[in-house]
N, C-alpha and C. Protein backbone atom coordinates (compact mmCIF):
# COMPACT_ATOMS: atom_id res chain seq x y z
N UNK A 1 19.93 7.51 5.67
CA UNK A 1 20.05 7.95 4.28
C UNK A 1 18.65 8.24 3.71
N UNK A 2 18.54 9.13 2.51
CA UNK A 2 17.62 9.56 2.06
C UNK A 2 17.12 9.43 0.70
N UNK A 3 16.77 9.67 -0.04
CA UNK A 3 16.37 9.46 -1.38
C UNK A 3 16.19 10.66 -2.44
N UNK A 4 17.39 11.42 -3.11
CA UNK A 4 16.88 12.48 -3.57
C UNK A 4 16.86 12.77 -4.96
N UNK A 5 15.76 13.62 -5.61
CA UNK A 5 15.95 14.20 -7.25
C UNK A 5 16.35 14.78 -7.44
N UNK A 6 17.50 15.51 -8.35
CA UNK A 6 18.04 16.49 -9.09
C UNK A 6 17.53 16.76 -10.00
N UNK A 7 16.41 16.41 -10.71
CA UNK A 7 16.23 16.58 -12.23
C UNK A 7 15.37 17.71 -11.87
N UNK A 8 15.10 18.64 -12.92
CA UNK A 8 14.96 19.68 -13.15
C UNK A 8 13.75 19.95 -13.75
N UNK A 9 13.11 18.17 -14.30
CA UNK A 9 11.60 18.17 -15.04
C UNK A 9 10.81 17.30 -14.35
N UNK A 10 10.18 17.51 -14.20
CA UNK A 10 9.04 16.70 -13.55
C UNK A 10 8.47 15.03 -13.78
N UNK A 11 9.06 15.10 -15.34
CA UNK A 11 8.71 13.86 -16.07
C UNK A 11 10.07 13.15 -15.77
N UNK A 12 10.92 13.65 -15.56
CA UNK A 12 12.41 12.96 -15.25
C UNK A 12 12.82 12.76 -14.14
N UNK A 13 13.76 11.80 -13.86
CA UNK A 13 14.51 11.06 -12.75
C UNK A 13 16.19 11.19 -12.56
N UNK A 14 16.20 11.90 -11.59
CA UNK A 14 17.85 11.71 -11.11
C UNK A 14 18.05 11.59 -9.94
N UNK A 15 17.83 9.93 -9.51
CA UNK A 15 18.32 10.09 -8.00
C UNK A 15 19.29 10.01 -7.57
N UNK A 16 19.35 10.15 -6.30
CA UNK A 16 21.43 10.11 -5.64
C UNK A 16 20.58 10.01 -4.11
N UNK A 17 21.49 9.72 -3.08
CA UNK A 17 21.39 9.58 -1.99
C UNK A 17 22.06 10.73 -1.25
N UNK A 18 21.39 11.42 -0.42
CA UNK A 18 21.77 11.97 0.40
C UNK A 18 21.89 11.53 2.35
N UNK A 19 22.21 12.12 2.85
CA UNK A 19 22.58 12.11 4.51
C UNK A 19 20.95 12.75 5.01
N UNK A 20 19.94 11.82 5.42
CA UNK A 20 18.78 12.89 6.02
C UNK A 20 18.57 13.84 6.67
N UNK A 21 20.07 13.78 8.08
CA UNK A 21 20.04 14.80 9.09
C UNK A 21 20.21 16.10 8.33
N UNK A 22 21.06 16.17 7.06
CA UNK A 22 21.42 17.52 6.48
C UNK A 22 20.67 18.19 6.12
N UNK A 23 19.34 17.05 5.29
CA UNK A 23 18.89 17.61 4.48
C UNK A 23 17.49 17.71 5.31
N UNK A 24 16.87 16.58 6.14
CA UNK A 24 15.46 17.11 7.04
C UNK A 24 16.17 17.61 8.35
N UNK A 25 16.67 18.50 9.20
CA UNK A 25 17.10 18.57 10.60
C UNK A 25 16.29 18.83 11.32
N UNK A 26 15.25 18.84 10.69
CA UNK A 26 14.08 18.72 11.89
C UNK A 26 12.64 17.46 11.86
N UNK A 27 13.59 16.28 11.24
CA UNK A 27 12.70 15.25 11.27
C UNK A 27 13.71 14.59 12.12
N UNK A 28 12.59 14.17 12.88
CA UNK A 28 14.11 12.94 14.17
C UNK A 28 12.94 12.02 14.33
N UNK A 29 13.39 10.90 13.77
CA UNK A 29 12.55 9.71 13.30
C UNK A 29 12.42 8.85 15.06
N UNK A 30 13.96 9.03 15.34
CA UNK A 30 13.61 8.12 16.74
C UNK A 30 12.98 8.38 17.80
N UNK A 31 12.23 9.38 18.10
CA UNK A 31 11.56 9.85 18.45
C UNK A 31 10.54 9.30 18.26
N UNK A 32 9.67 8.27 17.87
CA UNK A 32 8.73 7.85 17.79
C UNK A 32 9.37 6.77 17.63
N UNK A 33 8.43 5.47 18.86
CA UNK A 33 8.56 3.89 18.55
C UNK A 33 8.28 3.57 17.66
N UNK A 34 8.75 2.32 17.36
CA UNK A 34 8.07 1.08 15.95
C UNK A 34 6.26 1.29 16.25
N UNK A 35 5.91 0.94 17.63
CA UNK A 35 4.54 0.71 17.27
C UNK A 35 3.49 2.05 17.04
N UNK A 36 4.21 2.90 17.86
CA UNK A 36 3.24 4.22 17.42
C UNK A 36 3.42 4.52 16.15
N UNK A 37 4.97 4.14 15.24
CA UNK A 37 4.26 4.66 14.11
C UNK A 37 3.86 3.80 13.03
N UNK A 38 4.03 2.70 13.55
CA UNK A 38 2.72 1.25 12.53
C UNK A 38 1.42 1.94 12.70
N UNK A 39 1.24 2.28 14.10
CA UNK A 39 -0.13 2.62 14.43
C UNK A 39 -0.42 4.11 13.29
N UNK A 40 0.08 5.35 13.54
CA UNK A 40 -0.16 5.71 12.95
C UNK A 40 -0.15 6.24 11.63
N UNK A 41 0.70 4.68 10.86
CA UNK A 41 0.46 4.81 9.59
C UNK A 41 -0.62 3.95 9.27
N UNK A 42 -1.07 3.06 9.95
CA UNK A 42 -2.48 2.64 9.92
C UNK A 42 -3.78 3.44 9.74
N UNK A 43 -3.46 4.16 10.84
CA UNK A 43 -4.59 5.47 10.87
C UNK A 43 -4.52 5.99 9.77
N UNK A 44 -3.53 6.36 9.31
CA UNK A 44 -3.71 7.82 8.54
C UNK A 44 -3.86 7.00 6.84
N UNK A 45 -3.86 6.07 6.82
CA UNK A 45 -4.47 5.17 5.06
C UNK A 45 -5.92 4.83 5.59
N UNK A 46 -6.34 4.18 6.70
CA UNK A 46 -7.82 4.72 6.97
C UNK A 46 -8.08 5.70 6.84
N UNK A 47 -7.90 7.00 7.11
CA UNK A 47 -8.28 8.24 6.75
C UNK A 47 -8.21 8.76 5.19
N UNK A 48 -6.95 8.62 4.80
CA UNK A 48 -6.67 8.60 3.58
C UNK A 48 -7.79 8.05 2.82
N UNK A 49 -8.09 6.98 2.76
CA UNK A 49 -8.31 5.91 1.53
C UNK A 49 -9.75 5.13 2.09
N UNK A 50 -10.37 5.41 3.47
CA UNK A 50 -11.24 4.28 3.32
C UNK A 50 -12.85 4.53 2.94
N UNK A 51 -13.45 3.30 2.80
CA UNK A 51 -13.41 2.27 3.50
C UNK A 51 -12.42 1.48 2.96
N UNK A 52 -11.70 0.58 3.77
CA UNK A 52 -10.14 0.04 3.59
C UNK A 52 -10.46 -1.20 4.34
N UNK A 53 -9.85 -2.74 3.60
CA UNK A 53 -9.78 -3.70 4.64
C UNK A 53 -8.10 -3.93 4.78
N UNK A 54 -8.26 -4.78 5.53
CA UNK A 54 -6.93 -5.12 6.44
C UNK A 54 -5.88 -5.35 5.18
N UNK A 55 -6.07 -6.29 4.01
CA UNK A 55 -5.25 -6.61 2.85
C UNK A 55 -5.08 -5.28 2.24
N UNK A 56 -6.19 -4.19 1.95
CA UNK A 56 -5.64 -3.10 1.51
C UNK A 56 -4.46 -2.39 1.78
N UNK A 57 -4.65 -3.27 3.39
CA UNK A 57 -3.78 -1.84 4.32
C UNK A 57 -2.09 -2.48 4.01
N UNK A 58 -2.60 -3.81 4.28
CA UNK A 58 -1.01 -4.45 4.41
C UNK A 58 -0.26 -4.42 2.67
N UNK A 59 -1.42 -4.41 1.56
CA UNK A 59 -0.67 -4.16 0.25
C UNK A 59 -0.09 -2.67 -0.10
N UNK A 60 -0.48 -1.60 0.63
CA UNK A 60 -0.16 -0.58 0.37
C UNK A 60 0.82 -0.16 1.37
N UNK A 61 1.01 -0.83 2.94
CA UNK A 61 1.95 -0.33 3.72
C UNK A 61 3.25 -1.35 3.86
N UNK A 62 2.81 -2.37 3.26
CA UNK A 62 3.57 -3.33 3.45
C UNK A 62 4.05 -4.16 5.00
N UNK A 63 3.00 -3.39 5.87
CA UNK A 63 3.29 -4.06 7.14
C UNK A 63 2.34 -5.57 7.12
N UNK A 64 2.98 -6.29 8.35
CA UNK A 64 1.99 -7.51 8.32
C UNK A 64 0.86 -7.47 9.25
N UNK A 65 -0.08 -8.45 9.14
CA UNK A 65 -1.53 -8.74 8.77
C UNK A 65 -2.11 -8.82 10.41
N UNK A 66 -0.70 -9.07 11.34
CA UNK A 66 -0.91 -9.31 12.94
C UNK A 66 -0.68 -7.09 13.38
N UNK A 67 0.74 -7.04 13.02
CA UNK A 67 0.70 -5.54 13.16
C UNK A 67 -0.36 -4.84 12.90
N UNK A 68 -1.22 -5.23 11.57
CA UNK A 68 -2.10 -4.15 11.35
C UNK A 68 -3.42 -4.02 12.30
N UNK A 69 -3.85 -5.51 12.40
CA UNK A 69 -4.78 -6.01 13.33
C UNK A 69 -5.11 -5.18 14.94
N UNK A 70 -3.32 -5.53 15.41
CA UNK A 70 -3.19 -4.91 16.77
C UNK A 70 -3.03 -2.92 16.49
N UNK A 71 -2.47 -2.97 15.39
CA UNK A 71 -2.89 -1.23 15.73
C UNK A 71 -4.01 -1.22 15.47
N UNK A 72 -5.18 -1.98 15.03
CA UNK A 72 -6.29 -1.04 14.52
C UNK A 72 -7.41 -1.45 16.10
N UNK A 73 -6.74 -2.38 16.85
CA UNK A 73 -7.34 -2.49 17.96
C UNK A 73 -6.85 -1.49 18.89
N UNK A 74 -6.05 -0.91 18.53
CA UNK A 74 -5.28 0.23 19.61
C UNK A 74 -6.34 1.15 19.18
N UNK A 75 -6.51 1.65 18.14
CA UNK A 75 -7.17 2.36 16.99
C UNK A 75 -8.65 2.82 17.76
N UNK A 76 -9.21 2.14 18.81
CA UNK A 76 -10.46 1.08 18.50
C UNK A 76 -11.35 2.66 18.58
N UNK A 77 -11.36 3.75 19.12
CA UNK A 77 -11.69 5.03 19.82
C UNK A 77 -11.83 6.22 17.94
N UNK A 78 -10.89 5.61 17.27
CA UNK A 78 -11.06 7.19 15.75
C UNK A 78 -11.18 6.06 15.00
N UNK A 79 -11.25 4.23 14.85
CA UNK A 79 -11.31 4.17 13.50
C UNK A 79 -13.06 3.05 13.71
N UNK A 80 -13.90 2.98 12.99
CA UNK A 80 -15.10 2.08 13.11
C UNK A 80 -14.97 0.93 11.98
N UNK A 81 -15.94 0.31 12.02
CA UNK A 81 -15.81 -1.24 11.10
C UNK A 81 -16.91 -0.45 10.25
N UNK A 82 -17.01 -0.54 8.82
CA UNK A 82 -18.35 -0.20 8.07
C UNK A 82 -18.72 -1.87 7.26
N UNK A 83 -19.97 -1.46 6.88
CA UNK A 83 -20.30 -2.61 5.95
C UNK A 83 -20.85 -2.30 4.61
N UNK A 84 -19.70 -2.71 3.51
CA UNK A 84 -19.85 -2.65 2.38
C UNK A 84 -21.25 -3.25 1.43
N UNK A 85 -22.18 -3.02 1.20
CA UNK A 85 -22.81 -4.02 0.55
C UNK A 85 -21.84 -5.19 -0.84
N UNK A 86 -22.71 -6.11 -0.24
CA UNK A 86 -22.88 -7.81 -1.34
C UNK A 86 -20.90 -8.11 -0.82
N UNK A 87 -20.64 -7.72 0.75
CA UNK A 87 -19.18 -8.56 0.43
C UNK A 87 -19.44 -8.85 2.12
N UNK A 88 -18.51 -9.74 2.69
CA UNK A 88 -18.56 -10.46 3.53
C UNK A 88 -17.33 -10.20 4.49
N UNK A 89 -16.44 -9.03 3.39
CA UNK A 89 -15.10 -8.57 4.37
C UNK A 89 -15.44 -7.21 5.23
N UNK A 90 -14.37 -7.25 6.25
CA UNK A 90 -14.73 -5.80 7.50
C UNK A 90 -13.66 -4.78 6.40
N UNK A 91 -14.83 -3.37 6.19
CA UNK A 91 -14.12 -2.25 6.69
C UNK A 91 -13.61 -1.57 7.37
N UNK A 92 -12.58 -0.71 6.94
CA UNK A 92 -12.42 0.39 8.27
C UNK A 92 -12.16 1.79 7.56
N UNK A 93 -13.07 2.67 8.11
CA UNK A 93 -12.97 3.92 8.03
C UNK A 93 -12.54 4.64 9.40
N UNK A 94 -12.71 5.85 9.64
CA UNK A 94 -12.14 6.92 10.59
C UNK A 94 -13.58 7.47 10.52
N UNK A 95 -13.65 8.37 11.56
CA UNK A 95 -15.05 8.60 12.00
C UNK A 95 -15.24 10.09 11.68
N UNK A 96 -13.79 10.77 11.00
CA UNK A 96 -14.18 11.68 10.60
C UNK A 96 -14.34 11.42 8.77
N UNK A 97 -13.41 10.60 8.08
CA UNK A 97 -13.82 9.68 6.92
C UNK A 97 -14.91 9.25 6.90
N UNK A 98 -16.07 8.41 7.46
CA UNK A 98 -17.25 8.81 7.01
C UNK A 98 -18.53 9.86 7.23
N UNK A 99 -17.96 10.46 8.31
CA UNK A 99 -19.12 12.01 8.12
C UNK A 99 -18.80 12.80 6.89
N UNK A 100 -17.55 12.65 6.81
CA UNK A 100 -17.35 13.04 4.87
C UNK A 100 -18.05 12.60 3.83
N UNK A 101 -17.67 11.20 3.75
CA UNK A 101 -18.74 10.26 3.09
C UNK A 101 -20.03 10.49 3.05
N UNK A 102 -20.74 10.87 4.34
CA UNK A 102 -21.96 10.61 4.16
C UNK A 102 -22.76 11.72 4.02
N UNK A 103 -21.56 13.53 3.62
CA UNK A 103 -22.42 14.68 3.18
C UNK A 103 -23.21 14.70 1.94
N UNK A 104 -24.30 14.77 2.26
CA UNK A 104 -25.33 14.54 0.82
C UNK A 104 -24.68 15.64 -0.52
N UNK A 105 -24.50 16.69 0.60
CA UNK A 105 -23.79 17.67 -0.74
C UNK A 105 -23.14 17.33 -1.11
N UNK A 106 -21.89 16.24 -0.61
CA UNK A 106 -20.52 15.85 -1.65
C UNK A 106 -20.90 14.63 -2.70
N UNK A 107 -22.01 14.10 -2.22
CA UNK A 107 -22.82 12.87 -2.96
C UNK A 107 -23.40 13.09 -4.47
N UNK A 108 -23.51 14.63 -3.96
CA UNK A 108 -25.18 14.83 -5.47
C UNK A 108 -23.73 15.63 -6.68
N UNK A 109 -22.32 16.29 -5.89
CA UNK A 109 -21.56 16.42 -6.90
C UNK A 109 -21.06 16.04 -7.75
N UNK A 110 -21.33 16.21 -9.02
CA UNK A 110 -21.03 15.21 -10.08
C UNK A 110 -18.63 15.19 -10.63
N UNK A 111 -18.67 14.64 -10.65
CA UNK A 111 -17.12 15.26 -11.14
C UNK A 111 -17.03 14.38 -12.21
N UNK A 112 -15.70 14.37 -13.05
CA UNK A 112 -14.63 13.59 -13.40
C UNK A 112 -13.52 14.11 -13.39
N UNK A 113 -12.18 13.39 -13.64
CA UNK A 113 -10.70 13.59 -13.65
C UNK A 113 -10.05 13.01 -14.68
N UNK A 114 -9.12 13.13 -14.33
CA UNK A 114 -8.47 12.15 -15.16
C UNK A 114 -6.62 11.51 -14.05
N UNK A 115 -6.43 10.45 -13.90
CA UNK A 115 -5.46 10.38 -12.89
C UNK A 115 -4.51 9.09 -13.58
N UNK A 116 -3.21 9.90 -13.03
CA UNK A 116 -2.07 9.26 -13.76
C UNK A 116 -1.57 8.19 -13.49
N UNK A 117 -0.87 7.42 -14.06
CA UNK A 117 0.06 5.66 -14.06
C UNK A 117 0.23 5.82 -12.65
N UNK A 118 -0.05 4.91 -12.24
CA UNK A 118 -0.10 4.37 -10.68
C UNK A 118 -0.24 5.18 -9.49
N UNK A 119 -1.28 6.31 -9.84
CA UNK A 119 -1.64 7.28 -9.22
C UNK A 119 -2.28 6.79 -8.04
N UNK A 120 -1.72 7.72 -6.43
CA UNK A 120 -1.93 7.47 -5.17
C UNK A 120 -3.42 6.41 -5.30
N UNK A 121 -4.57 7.69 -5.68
CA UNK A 121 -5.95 7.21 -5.50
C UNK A 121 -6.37 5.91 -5.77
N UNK A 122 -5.66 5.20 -6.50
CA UNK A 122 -5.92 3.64 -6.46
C UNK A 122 -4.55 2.82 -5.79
N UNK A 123 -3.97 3.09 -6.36
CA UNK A 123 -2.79 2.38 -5.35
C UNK A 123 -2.48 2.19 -3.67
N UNK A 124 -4.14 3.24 -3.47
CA UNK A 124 -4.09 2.63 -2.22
C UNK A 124 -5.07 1.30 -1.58
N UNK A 125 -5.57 0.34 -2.78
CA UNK A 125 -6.25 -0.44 -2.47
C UNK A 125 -6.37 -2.06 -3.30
N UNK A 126 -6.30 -2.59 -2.71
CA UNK A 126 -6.09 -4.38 -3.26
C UNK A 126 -7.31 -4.93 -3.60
N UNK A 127 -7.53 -5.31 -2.19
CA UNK A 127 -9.07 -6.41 -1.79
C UNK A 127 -10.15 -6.30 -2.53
N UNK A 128 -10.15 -4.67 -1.77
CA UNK A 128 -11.40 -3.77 -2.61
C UNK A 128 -11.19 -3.35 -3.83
N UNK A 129 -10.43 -2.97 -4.35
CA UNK A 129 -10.39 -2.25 -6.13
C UNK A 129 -11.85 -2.31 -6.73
N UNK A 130 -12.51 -3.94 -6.45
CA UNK A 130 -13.95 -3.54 -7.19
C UNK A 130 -15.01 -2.58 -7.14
N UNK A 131 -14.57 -1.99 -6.15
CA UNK A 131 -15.31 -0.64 -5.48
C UNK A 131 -15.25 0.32 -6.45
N UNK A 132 -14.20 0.20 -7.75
CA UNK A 132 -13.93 1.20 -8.11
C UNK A 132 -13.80 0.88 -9.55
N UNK A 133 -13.85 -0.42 -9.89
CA UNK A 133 -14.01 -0.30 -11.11
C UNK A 133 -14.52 -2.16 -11.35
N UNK A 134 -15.46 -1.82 -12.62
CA UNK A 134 -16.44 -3.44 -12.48
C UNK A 134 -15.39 -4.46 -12.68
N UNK A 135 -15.49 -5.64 -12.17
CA UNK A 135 -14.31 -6.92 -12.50
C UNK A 135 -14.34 -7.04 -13.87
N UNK A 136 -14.87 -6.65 -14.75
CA UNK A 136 -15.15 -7.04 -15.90
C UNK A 136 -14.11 -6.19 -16.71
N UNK A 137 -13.43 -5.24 -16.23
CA UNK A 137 -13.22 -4.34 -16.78
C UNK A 137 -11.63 -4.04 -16.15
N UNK A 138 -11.28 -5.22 -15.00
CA UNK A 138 -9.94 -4.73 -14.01
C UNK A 138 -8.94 -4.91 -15.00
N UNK A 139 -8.85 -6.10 -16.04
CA UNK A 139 -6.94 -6.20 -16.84
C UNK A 139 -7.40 -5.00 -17.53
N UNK A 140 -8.63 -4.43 -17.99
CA UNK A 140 -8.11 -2.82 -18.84
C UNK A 140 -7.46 -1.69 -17.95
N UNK A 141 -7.58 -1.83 -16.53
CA UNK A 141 -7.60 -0.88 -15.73
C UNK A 141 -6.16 -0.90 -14.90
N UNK A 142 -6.21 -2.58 -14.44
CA UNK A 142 -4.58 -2.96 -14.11
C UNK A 142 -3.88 -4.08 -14.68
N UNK A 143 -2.68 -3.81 -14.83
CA UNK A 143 -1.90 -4.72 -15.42
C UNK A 143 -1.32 -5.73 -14.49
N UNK A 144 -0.36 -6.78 -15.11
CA UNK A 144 -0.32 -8.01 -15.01
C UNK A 144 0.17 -7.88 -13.33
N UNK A 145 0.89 -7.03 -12.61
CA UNK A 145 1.48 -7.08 -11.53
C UNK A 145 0.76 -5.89 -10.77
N UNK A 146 -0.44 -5.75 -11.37
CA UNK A 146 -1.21 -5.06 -10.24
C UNK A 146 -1.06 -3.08 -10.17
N UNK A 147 -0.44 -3.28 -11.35
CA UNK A 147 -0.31 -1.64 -11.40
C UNK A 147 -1.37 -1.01 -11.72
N UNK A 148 -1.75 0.40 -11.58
CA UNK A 148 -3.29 0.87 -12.54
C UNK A 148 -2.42 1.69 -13.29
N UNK A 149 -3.26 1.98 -14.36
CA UNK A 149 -2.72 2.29 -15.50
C UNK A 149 -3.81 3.50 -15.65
N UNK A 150 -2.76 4.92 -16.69
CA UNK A 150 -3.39 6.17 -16.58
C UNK A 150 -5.27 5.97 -16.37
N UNK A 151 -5.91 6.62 -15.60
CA UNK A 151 -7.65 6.20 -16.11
C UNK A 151 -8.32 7.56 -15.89
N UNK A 152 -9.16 7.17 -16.46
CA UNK A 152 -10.44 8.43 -16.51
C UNK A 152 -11.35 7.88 -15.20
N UNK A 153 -11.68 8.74 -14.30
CA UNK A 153 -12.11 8.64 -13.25
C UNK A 153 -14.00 9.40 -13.24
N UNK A 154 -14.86 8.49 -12.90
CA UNK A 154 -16.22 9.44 -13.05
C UNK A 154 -16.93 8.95 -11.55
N UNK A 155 -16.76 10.19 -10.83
CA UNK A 155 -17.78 10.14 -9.83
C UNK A 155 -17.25 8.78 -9.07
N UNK A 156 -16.05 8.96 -8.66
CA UNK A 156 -15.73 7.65 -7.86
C UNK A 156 -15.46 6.45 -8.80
N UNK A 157 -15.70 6.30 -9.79
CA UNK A 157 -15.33 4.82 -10.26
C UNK A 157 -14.69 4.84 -11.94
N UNK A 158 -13.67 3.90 -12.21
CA UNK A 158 -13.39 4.22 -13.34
C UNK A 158 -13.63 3.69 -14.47
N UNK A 159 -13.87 4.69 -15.28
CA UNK A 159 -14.68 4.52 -16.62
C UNK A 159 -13.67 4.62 -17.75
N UNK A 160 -12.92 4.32 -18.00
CA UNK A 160 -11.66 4.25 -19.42
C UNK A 160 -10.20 4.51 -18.88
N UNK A 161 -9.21 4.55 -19.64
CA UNK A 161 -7.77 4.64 -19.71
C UNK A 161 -7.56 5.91 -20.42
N UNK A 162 -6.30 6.58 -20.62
CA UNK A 162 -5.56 7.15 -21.10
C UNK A 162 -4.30 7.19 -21.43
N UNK A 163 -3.79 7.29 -22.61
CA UNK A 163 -2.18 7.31 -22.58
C UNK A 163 -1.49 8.24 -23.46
N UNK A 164 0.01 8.17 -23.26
CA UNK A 164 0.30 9.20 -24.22
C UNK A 164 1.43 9.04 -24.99
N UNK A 165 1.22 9.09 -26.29
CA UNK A 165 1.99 9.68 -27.31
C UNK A 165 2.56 10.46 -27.82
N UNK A 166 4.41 10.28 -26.88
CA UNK A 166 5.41 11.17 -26.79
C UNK A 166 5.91 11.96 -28.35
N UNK A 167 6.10 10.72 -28.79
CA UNK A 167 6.44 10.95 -30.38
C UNK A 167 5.40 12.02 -31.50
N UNK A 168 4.26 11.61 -30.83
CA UNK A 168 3.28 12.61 -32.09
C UNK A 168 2.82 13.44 -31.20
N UNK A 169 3.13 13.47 -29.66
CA UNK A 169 2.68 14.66 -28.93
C UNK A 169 0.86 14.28 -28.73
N UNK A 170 0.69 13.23 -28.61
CA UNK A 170 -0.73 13.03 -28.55
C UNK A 170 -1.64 12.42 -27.64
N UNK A 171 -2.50 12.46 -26.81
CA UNK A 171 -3.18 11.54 -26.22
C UNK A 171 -4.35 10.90 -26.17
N UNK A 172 -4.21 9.41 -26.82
CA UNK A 172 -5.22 8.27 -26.80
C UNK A 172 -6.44 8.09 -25.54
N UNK A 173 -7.16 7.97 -25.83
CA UNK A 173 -8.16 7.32 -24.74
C UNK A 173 -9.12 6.92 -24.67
N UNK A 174 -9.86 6.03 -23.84
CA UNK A 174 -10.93 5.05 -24.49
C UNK A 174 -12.00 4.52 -23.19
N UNK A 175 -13.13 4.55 -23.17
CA UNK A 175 -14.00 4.55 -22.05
C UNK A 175 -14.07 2.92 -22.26
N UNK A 176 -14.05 2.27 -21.30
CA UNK A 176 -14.55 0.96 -21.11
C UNK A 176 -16.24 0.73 -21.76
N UNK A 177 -17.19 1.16 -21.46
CA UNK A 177 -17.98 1.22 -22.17
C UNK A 177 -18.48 2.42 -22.75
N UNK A 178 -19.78 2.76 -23.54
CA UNK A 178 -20.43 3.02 -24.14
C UNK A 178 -21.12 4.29 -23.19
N UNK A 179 -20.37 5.59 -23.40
CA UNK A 179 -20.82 7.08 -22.65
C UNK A 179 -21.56 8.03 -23.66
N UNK A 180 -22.38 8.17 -22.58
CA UNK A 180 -23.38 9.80 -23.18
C UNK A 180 -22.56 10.70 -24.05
N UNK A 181 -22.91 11.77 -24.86
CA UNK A 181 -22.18 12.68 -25.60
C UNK A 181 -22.19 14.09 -23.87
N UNK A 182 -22.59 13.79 -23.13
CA UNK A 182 -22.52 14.94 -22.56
C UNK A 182 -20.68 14.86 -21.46
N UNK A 183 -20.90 13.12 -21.30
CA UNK A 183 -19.68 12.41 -20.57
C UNK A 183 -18.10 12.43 -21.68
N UNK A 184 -18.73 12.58 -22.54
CA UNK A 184 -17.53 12.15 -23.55
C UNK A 184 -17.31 13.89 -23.69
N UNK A 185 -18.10 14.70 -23.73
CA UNK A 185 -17.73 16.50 -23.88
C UNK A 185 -16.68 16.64 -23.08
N UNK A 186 -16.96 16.35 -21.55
CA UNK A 186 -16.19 16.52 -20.44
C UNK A 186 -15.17 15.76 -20.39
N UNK A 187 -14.87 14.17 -20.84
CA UNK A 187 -13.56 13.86 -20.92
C UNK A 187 -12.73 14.64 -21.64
N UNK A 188 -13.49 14.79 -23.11
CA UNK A 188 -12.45 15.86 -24.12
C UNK A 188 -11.66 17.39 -23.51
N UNK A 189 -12.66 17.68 -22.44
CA UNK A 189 -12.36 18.92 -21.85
C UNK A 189 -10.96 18.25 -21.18
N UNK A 190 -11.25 17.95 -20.51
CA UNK A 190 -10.05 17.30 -19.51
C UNK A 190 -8.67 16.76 -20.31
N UNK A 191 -9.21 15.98 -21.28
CA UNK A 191 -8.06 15.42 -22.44
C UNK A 191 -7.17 16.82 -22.88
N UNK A 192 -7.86 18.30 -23.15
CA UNK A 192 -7.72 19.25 -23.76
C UNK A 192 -6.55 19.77 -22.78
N UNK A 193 -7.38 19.78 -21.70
CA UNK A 193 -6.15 20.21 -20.42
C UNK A 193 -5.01 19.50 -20.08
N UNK A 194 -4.92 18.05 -20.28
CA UNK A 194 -3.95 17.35 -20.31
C UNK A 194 -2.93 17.37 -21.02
N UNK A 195 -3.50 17.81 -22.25
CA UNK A 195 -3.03 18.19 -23.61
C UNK A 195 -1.90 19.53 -23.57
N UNK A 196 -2.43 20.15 -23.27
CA UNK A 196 -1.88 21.55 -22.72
C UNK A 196 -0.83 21.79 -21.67
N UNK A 197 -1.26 21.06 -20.77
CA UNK A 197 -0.19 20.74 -19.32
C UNK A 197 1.12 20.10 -19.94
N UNK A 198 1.22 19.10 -20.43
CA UNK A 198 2.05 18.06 -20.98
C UNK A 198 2.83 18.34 -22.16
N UNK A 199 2.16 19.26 -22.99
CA UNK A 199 2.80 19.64 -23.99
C UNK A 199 2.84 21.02 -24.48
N UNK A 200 1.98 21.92 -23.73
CA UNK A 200 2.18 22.88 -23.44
C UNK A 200 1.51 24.45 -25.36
């Protein structure tokens, strides 16, 4: 069985269950063992998401802590151990994940975003989260059961929340600390676009 939407908006939910063979006939799941594909759903959230430790992996895949271990020793050839500074736990990246990482050109690019209620990009990480936003600052960022909540994203790490106000058509938002007028231009830009997308 499968899991499907009918709704017609993007912001809305109508699920029902369907029969998978009908609807994927060219996904044939048994075709692949249990362990090849622990293994390569291991791989592919290292790739995805790292540097990643083992708790990341098991809070986001929900497999356990021995499975993940032994695929990432199967692993041992595409995924490497990195070392985070000031922490004492093993990473794991993919060896094409950090030649990414380590292009100076993708380094000196400045960005921001803005990314939605329990959006992939953090939800793929536990242990680590501080990587991404200061402890000082995590209950603004996640709530009581570990969810992240809408955020403004700068250059890898997050710098405020966002939310929205269905009723007046509006959206709130607020930097954890104290930003440049050139940082706060560019959130507004982004707010503007959000603005627009959402409400059109």
């Amino acid at each position: 069985m499968c899991k499907r939407c009918k709704s017609s908006h993007w912001g809305k939910e109508d699920r029902y269950y369907g029969h998978t063979p009908s609807f994927y006939p060219n996904l044939h799941l048994n075709r692949m063992d249990i362990k090849e594909a622990q293994r390569k759903l291991v791989y592919y959230h290292i790739d995805r998401f790292g540097p990643v430790s083992i708790k990341d992996i098991a809070w986001w895949s929900g497999l356990s802590v021995k499975v993940i271990r032994d695929s990432i020793k199967e692993l041992a050839n595409e995924v490497i151990i990195v070392e985070v500074e000031a922490t004492n736990t093993e990473y794991f990246m993919t060896e094409k994940g950090l030649s990414h990482y380590q292009d100076s050109s993708f380094q000196n690019e400045g960005w921001l975003t803005l990314l939605a209620y329990e959006d992939p990009t953090l939800k793929g990480y536990y242990e680590s989260r501080f990587l991404y936003v200061d402890q000082k600052h995590y209950e603004l960022l996640f709530n009581k059961i570990g969810e992240s909540r809408a955020s403004i994203i700068m250059n890898g790490k997050a710098i405020g929340i966002w939310t929205i106000d269905k009723r007046k058509r509006n959206i709130h938002w607020m930097t954890f600390e104290k930003v440049d007028l050139e940082v706060k231009k560019q959130i507004k830009t982004k707010i503007e676009q959000m603005h627009s997308f959402l409400f059109g």
